[in-house]
Protein backbone atom coordinates (compact mmCIF):
# COMPACT_ATOMS: atom_id res chain seq x y z
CA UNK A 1 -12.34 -40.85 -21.16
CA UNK A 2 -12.33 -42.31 -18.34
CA UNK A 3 -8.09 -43.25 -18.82
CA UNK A 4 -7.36 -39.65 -19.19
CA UNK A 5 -9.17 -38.65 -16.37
CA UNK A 6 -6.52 -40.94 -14.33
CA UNK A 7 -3.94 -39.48 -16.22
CA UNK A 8 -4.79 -35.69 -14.93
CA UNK A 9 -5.41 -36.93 -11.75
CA UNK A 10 -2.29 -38.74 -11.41
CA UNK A 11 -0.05 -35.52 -12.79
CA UNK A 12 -2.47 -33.69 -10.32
CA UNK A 13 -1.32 -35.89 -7.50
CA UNK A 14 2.67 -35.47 -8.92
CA UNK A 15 2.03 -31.93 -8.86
CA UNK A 16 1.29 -30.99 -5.67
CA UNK A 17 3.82 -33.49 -3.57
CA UNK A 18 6.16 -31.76 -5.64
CA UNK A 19 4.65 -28.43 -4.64
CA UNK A 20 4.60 -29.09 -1.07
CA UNK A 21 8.52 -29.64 -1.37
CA UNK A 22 9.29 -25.90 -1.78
CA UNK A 23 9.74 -23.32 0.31
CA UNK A 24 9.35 -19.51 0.05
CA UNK A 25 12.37 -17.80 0.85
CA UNK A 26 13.62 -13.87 0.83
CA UNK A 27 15.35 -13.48 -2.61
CA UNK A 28 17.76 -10.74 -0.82
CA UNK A 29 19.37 -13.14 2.50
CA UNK A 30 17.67 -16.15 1.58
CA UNK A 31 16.06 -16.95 4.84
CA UNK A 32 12.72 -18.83 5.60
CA UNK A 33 11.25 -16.09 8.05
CA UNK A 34 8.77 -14.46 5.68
CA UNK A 35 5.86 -13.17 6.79
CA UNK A 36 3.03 -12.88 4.57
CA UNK A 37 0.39 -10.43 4.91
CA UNK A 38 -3.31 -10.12 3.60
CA UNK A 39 -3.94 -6.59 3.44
CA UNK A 40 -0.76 -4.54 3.25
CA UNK A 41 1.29 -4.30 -0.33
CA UNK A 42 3.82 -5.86 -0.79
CA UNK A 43 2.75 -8.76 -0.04
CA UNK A 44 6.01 -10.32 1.78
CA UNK A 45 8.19 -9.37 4.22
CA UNK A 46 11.24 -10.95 5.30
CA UNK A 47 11.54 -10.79 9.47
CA UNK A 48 15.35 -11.21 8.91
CA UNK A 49 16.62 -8.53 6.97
CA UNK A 50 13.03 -6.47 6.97
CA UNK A 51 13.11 -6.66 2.79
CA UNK A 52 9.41 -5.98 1.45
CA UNK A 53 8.74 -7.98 -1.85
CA UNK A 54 6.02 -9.27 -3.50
CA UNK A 55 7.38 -12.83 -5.49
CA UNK A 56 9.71 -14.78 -3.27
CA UNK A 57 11.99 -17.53 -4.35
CA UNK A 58 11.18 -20.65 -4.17
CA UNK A 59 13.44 -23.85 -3.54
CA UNK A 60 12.86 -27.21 -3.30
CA UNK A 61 13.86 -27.91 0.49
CA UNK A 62 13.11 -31.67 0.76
CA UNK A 63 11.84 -34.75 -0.24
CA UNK A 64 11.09 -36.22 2.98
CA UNK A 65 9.98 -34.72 7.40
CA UNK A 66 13.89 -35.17 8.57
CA UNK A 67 15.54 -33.33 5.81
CA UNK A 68 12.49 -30.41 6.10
CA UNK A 69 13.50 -30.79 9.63
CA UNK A 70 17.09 -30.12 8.85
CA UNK A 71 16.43 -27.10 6.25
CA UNK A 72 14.83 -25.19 9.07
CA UNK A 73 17.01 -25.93 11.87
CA UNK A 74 19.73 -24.97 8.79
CA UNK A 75 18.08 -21.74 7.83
CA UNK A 76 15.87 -20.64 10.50
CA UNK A 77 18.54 -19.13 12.72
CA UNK A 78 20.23 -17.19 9.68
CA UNK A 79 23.47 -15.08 10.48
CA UNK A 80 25.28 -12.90 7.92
């Protein structure tokens, strides 16, 4: 038992590093401005091109600080 507890708990583990790697972005422009609100429907709202949406995309943006770093600097200042 106590084997497959460390098992879960080390999938756990792989699962959320891997989870922290994402980021939500618009799924109309693609940018990483969302704003996420708690009472009003939908539930996202992209502060770059103002689209309303309730799943946004997810991609994996990096694996470690300096290319998260680089992803926003990338994306954070979108232009069409």
């Amino acid at each position: 038992m106590k084997e497959k507890n460390k098992l879960v708990e080390h999938f756990h583990k792989k699962y959320l590093k891997t989870v922290r790697d994402f980021v939500k972005v618009c799924p109309k422009c693609q940018s990483i401005n969302i704003y996420t609100r708690t009472r009003k429907k939908p539930k996202y709202k992209c502060l770059h091109c103002n689209n309303e949406f309730d799943n946004p995309d997810a991609k994996i943006a990096h694996k470690t600080i300096r290319e998260h770093k680089d992803y926003v600097l990338q994306y954070s200042e979108h232009n069409d």
